[in-house]
N, C-alpha and C. Protein backbone atom coordinates (compact mmCIF):
# COMPACT_ATOMS: atom_id res chain seq x y z
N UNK A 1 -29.14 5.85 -26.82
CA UNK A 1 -27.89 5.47 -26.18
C UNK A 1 -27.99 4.03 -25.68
N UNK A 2 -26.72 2.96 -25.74
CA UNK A 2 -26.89 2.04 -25.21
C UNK A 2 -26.15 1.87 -24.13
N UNK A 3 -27.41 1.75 -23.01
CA UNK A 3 -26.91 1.72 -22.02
C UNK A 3 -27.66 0.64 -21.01
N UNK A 4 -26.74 0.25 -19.95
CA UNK A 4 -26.84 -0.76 -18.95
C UNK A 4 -26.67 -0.49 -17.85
N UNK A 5 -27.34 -0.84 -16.53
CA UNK A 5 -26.57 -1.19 -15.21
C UNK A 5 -26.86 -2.68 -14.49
N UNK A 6 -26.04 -3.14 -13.91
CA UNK A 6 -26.17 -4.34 -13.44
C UNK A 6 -25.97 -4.90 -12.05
N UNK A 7 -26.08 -5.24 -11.59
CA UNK A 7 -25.80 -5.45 -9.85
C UNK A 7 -25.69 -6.98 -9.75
N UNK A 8 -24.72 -7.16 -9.02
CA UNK A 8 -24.52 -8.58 -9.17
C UNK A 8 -24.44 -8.92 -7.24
N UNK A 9 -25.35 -9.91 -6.70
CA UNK A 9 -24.91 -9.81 -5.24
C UNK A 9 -25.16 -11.19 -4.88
N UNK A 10 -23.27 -11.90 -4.54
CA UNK A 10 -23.24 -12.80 -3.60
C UNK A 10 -23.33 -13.16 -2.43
N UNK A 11 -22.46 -13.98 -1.62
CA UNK A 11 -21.83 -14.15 -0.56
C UNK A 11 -20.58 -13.30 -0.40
N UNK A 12 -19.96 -13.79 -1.80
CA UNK A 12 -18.39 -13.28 -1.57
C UNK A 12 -18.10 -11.69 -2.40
N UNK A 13 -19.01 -11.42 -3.38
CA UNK A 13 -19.06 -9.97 -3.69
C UNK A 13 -20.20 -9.33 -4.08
N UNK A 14 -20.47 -7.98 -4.51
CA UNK A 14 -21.45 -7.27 -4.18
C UNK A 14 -20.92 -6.02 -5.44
N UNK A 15 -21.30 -6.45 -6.92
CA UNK A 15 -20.89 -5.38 -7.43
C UNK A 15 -21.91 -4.68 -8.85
N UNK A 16 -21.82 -3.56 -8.66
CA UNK A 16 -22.40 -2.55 -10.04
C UNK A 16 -21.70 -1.93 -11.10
N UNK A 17 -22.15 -2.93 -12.61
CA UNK A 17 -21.63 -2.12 -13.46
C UNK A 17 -22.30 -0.97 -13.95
N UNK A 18 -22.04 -0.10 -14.67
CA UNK A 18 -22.96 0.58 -15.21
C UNK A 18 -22.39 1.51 -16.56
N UNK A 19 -22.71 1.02 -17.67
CA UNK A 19 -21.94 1.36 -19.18
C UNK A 19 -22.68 2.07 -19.90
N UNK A 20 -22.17 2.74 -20.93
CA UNK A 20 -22.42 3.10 -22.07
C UNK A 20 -21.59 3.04 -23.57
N UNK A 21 -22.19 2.26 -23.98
CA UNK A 21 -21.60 1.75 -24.93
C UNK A 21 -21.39 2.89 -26.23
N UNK A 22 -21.73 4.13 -25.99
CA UNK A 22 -21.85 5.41 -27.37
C UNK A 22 -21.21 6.24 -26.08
N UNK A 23 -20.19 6.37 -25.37
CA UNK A 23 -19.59 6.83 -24.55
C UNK A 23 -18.56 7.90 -25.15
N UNK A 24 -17.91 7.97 -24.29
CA UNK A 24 -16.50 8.89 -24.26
C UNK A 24 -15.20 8.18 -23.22
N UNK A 25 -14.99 7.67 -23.04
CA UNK A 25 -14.41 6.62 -22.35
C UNK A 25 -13.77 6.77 -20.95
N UNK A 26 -15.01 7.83 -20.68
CA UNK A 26 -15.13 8.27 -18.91
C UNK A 26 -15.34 7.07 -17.95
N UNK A 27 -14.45 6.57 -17.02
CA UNK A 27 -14.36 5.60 -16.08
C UNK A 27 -14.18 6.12 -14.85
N UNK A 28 -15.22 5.15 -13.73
CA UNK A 28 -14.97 5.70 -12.54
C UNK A 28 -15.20 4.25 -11.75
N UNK A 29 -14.19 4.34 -11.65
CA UNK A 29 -13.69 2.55 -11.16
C UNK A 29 -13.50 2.57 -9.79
N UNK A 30 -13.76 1.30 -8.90
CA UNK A 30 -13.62 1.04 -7.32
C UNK A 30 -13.71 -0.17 -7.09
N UNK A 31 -13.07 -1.12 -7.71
CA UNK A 31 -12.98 -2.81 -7.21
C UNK A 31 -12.65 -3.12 -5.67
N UNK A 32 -11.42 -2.09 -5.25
CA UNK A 32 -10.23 -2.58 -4.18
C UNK A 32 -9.02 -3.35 -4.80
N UNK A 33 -9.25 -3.57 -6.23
CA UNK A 33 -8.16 -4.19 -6.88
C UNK A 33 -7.22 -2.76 -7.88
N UNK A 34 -6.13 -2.33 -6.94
CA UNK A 34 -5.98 -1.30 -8.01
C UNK A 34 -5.68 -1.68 -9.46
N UNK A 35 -4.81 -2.59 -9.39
CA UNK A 35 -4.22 -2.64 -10.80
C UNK A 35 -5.12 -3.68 -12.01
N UNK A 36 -6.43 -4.04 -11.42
CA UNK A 36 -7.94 -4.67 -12.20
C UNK A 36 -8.62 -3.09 -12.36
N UNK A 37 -8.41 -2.05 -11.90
CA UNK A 37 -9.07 -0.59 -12.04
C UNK A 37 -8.06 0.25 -13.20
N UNK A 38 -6.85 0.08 -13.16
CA UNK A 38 -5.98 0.63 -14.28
C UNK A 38 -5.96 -0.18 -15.55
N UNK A 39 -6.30 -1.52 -15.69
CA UNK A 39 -6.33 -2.04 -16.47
C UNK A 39 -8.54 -2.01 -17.68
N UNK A 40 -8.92 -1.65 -16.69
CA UNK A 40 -10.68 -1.79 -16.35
C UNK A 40 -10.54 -0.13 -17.30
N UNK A 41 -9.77 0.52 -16.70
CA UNK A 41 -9.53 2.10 -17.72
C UNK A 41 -9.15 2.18 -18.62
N UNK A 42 -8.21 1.52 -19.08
CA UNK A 42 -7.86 0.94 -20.46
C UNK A 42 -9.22 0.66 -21.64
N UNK A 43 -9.59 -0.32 -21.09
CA UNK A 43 -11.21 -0.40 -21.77
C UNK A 43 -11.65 0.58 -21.85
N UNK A 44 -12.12 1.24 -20.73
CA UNK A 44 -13.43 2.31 -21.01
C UNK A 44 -12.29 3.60 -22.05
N UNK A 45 -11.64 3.53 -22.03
CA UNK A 45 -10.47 5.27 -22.68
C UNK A 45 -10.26 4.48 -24.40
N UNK A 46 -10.03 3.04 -24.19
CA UNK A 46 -9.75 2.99 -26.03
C UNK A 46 -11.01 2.29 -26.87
N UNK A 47 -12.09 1.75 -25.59
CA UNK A 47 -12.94 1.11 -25.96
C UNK A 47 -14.38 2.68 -26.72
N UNK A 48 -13.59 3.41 -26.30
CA UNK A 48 -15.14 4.93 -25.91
C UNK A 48 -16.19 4.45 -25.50
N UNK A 49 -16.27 3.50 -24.08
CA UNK A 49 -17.16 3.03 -23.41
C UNK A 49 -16.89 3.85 -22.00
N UNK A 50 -18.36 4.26 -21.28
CA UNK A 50 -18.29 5.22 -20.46
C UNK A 50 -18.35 4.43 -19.30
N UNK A 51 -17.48 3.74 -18.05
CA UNK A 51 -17.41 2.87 -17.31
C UNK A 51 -17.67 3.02 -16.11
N UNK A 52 -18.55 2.69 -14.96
CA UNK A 52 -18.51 3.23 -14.23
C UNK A 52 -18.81 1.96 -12.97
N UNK A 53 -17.53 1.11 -12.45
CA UNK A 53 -17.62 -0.23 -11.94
C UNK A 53 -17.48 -0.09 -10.11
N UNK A 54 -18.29 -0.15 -9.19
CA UNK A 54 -18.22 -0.29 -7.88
C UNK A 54 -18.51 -1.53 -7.42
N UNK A 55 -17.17 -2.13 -6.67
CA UNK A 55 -16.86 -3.60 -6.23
C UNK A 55 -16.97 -3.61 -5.03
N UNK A 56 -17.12 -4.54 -3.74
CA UNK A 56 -17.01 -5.10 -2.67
C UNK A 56 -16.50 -6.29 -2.90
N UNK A 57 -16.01 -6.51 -2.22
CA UNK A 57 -15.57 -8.56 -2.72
C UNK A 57 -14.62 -9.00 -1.15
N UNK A 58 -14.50 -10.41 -1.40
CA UNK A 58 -13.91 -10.72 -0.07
C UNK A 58 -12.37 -10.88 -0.07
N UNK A 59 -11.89 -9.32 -0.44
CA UNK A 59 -10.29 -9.44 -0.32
C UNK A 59 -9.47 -9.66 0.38
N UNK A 60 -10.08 -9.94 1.93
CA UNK A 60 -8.87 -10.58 2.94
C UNK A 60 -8.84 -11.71 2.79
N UNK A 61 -9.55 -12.88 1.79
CA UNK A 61 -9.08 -13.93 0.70
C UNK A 61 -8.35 -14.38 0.09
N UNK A 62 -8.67 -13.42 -1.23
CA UNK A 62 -7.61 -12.91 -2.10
C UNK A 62 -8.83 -12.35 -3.36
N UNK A 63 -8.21 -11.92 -4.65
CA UNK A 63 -8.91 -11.16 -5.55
C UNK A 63 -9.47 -11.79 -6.35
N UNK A 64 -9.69 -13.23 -6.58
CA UNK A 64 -10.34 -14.14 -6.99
C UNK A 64 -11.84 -13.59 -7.86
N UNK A 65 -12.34 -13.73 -6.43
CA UNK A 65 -13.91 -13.96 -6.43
C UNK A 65 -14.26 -12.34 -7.46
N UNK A 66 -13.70 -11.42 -7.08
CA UNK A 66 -13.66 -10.00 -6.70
C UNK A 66 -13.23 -9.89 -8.27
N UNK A 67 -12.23 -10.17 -8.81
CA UNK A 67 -11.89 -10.13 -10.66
C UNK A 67 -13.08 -10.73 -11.32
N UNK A 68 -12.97 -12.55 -10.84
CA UNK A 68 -14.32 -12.98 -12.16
C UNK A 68 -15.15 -12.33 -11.55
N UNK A 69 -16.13 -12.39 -10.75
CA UNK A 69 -17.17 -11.51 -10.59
C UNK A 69 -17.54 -10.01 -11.13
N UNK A 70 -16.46 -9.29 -11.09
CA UNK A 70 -16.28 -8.16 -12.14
C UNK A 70 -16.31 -8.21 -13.81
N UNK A 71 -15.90 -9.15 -14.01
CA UNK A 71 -15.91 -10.02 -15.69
C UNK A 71 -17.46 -10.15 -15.99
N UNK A 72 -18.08 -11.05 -15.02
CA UNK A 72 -19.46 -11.30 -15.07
C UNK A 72 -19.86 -10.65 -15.41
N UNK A 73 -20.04 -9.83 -14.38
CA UNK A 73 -20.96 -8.62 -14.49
C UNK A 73 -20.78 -7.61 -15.39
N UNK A 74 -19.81 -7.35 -15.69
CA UNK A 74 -19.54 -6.74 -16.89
C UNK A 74 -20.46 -7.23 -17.95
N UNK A 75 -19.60 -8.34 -17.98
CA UNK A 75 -20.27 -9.14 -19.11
C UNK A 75 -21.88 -8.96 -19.20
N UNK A 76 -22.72 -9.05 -18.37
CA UNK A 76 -24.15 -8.58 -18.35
C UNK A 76 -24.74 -7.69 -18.87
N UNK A 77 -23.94 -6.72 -18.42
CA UNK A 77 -24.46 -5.23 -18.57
C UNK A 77 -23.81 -5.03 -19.93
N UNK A 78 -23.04 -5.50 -20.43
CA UNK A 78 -22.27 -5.36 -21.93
C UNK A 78 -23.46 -5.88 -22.91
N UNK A 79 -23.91 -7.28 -22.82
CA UNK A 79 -24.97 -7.78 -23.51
C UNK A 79 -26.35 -7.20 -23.05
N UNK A 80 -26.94 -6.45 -22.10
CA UNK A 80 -28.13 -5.62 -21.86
C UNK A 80 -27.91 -4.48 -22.98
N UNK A 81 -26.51 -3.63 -22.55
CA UNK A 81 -26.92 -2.44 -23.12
C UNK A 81 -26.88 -2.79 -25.12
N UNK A 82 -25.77 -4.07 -25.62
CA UNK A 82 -25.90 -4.13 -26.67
C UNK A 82 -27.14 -4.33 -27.61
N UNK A 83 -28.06 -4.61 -26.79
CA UNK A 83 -29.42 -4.78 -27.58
C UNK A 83 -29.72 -5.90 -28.59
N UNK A 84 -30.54 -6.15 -29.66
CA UNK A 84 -30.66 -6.72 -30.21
C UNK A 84 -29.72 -7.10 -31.83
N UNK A 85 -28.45 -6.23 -31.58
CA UNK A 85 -27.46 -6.28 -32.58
C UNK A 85 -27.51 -5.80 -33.80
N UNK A 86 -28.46 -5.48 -34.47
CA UNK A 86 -29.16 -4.58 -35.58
C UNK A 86 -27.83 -3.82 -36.22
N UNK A 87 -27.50 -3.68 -37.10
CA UNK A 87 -26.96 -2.50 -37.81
C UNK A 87 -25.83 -2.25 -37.19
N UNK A 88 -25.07 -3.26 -36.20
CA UNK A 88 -23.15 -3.24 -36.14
C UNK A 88 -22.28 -3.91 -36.76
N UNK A 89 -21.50 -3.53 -36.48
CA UNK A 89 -20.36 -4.74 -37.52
C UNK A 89 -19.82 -5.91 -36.84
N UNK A 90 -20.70 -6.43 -35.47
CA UNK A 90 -20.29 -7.44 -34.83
C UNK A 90 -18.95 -8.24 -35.14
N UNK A 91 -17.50 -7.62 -35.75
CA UNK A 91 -16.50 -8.14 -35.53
C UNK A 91 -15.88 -7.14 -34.84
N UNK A 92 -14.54 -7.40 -34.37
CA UNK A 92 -13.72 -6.44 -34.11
C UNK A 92 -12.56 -6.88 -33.96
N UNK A 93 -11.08 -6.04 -34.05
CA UNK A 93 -10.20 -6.88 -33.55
C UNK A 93 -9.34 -5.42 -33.93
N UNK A 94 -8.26 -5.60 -33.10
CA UNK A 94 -7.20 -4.50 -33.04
C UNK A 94 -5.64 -5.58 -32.15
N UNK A 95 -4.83 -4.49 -32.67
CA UNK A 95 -3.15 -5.10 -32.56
C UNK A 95 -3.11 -3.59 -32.00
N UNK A 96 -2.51 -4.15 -30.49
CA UNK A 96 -1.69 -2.91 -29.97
C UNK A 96 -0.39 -3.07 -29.36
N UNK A 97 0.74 -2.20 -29.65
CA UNK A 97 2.33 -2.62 -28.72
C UNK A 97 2.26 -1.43 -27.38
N UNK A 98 3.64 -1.61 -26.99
CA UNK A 98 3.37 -1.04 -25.38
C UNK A 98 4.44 -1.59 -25.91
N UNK A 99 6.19 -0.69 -26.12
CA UNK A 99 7.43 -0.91 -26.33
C UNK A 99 7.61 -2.35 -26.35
N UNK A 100 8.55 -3.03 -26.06
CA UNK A 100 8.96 -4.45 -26.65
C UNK A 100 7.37 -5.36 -26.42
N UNK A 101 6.25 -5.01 -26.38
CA UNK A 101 4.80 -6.25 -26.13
C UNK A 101 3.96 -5.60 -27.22
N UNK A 102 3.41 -6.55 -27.14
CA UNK A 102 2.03 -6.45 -28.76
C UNK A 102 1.39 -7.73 -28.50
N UNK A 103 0.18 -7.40 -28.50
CA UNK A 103 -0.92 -7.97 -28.35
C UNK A 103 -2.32 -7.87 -29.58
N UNK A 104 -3.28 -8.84 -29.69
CA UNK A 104 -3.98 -8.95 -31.05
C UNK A 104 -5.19 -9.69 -30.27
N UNK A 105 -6.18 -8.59 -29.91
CA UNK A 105 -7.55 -9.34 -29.71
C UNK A 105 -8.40 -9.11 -30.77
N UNK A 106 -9.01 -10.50 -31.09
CA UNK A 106 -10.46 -10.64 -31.90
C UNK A 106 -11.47 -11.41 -31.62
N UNK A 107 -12.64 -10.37 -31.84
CA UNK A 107 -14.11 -10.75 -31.32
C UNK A 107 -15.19 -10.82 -32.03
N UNK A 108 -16.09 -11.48 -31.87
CA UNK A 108 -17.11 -11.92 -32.01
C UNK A 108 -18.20 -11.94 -31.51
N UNK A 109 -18.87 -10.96 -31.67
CA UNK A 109 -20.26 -10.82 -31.23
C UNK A 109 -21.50 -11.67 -31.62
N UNK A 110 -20.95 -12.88 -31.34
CA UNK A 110 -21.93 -14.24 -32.28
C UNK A 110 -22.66 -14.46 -31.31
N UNK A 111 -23.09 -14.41 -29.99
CA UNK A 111 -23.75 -14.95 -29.09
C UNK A 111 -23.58 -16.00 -28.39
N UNK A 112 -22.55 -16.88 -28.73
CA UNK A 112 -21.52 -18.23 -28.54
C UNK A 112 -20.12 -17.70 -27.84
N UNK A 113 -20.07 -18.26 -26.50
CA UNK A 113 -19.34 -17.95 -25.40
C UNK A 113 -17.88 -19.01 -25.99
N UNK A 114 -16.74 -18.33 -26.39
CA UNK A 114 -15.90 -18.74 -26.61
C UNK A 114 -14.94 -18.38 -26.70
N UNK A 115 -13.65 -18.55 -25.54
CA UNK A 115 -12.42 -18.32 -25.53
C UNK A 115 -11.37 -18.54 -25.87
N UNK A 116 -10.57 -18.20 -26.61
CA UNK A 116 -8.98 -18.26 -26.85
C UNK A 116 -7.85 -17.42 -26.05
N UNK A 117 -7.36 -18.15 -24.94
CA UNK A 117 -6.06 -17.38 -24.73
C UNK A 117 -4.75 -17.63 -24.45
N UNK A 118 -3.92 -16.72 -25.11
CA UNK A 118 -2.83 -17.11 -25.17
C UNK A 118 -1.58 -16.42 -24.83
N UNK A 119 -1.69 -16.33 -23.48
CA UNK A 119 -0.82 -15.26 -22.91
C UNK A 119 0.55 -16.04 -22.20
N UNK A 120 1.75 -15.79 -22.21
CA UNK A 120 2.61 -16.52 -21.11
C UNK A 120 3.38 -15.39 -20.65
N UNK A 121 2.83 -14.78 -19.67
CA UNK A 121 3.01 -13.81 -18.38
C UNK A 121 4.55 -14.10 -18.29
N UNK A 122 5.80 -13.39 -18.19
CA UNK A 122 6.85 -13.28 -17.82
C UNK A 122 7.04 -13.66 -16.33
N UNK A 123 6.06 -13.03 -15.58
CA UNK A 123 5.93 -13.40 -13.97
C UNK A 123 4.85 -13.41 -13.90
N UNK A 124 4.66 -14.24 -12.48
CA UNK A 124 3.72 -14.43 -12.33
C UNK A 124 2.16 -13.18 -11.39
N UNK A 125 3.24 -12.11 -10.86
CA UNK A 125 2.47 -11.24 -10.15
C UNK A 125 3.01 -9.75 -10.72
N UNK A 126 2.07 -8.81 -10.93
CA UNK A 126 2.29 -7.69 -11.33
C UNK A 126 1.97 -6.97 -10.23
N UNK A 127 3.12 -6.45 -9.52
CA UNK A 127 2.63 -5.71 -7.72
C UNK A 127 2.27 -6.61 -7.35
N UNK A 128 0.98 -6.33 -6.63
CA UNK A 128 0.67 -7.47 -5.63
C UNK A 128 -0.58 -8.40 -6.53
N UNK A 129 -0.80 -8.21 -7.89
CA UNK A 129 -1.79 -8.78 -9.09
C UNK A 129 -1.30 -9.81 -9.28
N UNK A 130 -2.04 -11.13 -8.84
CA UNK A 130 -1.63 -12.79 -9.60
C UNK A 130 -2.53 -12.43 -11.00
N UNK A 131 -2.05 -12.85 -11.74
CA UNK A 131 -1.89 -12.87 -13.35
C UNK A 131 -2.91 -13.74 -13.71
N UNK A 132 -2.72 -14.70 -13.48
CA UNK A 132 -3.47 -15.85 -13.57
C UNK A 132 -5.20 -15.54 -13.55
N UNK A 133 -5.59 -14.02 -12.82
CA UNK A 133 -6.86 -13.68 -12.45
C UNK A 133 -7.50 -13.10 -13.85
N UNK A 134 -6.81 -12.51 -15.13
CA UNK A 134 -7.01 -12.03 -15.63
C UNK A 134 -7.90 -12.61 -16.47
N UNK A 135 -7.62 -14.24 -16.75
CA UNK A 135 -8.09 -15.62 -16.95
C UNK A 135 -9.80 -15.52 -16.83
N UNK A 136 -9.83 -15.33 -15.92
CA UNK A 136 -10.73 -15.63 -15.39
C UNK A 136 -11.92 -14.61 -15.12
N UNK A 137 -11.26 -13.54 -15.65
CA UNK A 137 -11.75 -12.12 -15.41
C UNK A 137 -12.10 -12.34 -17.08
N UNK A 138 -11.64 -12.50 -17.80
CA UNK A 138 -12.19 -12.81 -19.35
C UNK A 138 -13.11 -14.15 -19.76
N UNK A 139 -12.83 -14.76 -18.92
CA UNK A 139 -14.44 -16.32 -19.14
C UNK A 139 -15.09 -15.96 -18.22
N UNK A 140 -15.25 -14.93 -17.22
CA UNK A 140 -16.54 -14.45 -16.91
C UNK A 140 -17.14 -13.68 -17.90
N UNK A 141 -16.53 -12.41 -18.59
CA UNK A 141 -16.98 -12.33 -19.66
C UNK A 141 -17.19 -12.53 -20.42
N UNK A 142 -16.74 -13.54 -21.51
CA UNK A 142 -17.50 -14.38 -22.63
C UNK A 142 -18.78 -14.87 -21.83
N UNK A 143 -18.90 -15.60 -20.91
CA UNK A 143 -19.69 -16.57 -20.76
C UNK A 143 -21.07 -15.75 -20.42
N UNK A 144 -20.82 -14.86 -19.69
CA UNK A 144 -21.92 -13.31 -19.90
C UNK A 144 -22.40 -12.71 -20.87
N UNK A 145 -21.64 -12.22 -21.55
CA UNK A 145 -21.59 -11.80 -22.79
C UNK A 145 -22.09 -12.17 -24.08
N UNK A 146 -21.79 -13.47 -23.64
CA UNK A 146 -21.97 -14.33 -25.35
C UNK A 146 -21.39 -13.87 -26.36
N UNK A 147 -19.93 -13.78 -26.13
CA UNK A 147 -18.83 -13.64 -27.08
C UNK A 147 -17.58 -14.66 -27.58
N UNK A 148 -16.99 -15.08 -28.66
CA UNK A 148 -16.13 -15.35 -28.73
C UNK A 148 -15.20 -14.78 -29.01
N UNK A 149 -13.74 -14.47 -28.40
CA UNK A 149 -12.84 -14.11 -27.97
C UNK A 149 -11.84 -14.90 -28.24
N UNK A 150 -10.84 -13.69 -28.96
CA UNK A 150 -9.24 -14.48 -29.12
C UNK A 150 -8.60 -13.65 -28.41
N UNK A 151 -7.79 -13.44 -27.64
CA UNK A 151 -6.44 -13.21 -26.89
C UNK A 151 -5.21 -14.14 -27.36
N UNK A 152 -4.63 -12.79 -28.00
CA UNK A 152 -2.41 -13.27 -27.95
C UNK A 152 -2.07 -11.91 -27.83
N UNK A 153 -0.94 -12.62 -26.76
CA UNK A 153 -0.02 -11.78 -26.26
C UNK A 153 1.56 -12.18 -27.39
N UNK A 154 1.72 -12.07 -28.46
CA UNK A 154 2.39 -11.81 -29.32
C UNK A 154 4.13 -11.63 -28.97
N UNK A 155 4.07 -11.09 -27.99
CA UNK A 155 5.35 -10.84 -27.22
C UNK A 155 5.57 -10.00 -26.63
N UNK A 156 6.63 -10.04 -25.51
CA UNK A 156 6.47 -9.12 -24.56
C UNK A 156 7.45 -9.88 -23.35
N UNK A 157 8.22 -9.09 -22.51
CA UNK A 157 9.36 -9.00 -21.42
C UNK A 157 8.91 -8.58 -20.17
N UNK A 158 7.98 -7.15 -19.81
CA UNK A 158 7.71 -6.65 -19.45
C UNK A 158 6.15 -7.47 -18.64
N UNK A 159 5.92 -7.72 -18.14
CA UNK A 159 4.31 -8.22 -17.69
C UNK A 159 3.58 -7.43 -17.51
N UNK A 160 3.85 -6.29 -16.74
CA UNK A 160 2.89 -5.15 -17.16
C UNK A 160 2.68 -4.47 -18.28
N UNK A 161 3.37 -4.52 -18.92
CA UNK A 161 3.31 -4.21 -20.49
C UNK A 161 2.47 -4.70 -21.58
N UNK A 162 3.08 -6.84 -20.89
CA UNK A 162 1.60 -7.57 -21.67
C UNK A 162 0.30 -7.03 -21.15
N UNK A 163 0.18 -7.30 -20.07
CA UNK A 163 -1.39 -7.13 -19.74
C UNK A 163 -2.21 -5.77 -20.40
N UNK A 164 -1.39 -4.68 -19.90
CA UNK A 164 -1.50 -3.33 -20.26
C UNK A 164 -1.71 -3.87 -22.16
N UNK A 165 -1.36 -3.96 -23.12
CA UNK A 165 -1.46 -4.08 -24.41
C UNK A 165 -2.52 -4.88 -24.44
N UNK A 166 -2.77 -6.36 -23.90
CA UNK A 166 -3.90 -6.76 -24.14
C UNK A 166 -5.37 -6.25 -23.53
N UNK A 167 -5.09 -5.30 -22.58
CA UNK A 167 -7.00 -4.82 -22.41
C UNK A 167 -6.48 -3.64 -23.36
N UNK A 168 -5.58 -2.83 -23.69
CA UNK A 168 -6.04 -2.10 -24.75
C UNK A 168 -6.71 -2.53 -25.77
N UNK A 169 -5.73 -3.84 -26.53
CA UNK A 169 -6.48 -3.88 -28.07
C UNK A 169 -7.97 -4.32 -27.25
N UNK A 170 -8.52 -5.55 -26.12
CA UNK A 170 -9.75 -5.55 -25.66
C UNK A 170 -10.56 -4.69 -26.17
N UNK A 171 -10.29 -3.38 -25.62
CA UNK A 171 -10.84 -2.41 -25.66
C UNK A 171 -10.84 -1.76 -27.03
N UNK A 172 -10.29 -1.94 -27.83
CA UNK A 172 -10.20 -1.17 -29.36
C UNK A 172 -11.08 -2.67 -29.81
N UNK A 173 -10.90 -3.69 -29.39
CA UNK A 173 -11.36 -4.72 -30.41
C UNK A 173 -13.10 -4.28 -30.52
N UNK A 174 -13.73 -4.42 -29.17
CA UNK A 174 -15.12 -3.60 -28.50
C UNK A 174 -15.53 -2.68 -29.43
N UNK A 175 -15.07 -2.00 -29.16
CA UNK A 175 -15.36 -0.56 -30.26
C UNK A 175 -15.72 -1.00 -31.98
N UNK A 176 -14.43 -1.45 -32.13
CA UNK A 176 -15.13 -1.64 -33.57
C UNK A 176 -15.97 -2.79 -33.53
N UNK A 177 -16.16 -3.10 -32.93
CA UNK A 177 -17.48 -4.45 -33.21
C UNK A 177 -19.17 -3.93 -32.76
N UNK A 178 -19.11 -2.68 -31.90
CA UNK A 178 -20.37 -2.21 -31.63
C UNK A 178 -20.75 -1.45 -32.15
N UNK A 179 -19.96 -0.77 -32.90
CA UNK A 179 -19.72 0.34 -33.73
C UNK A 179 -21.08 -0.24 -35.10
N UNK A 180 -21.62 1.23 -35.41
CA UNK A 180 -22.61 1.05 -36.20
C UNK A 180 -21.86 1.06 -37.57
N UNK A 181 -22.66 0.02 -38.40
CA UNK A 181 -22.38 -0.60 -40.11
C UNK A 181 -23.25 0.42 -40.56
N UNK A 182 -23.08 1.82 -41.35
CA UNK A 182 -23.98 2.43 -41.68
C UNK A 182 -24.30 1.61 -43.09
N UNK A 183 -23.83 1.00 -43.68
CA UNK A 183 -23.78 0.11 -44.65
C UNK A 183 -25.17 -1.04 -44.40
N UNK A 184 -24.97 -1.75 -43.27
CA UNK A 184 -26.00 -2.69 -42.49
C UNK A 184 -27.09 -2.37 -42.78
N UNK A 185 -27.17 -0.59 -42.07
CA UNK A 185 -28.61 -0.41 -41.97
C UNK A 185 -29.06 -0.88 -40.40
N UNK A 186 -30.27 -1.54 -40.37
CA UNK A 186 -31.37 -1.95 -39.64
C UNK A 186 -30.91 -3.56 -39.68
N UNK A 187 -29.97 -4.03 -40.06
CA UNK A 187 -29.92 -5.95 -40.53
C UNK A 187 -29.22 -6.39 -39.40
N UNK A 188 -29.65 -7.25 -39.29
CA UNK A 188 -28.58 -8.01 -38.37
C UNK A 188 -27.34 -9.04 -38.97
N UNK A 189 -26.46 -8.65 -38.53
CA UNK A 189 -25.39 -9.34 -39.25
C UNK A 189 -24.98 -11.02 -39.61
N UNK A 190 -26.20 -11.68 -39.33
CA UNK A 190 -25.51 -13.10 -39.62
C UNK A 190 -26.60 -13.82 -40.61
N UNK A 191 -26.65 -14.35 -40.83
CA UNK A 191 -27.10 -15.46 -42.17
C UNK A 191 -28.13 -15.88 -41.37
N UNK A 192 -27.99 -16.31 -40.38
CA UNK A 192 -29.25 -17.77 -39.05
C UNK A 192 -30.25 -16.69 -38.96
N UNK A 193 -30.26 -15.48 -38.72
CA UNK A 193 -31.32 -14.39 -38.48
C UNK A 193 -31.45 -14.55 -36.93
N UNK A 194 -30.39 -14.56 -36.24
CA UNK A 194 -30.40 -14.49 -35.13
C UNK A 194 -28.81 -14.21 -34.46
N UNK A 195 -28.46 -13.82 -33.16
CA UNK A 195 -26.84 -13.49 -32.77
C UNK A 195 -27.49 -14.08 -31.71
């Protein structure tokens, strides 16, 4: 099984991921950010990653620190439990809608921290969620991770709708990229002999 836990401890937060990447997409989420925990479920339910994220952070702030720091760390424990890359199909990418929104993430499990995004949020706050965090909650993860990453938000009216569509496909993109190449074998997928 590939699996991770990670602990990440600042000044301003104090948090544990802990994954499984051959999961069932059991999540048991506690940021203090609800709607970074409904979106964080999304992943673990389409990703079949088994999630299990406990946050502290300095929210009489604001959710800043408390989102990227969750990205991070994610991101850590994502590249621990992935191992040495052997025998996956290190791409992935999925298109998902959510009535008038559709969204199209694709990834790269190259080891090269690199972002594309391309979202334009209808508003700027979903409840009491600045948008803008989500940003930032995804280049903590590449930059952890060692992924490159495309994000489009394709279209969409609704802002909860975008967001909601883009950690789904996230989460479908994941899956098929960790997902074993029974084809592969034992190889690692790139030409350099290294990810």
């Amino acid at each position: 099984m590939r699996t991770a836990q990670v602990t990440r401890n600042t000044l301003e937060t104090q948090i544990t991921v802990s994954l499984n990447l051959d999961g069932t997409g059991v999540s048991k989420l506690a940021t203090g950010v609800p709607f970074l925990d409904h979106m964080l479920d999304q992943i673990a339910r389409h990703g079949l990653i088994d999630l299990d994220i406990q946050a502290k952070g300095d929210l009489h702030i604001d959710a800043h620190h408390t989102v990227e720091d969750t990205g991070i760390t994610f991101g850590q424990a994502f590249a621990l439990a992935l191992g040495d890359k052997k025998g996956i199909r290190r791409y992935g990418h999925a298109y998902v809608p959510l009535d008038e929104a559709l969204s199209r993430v694709v990834i790269d499990l190259s080891g090269r921290p690199g972002l594309e995004y391309h979202v334009d949020y209808t508003r700027a706050r979903i409840g009491e969620f600045d948008v803008d965090l989500f940003l930032e909650f995804f280049r903590g993860f590449i930059n952890h991770a060692g992924v490159t990453l495309h994000i489009d938000n394709l279209r969409g009216i609704n802002a909860h709708h975008q967001a909601e569509t883009i950690f789904k496909a996230f989460g479908r993109a994941l899956r098929m990229a960790v997902e074993a190449d029974l084809r592969m074998g034992d190889i690692l997928p790139s030409t350099k002999g290294a990810l």
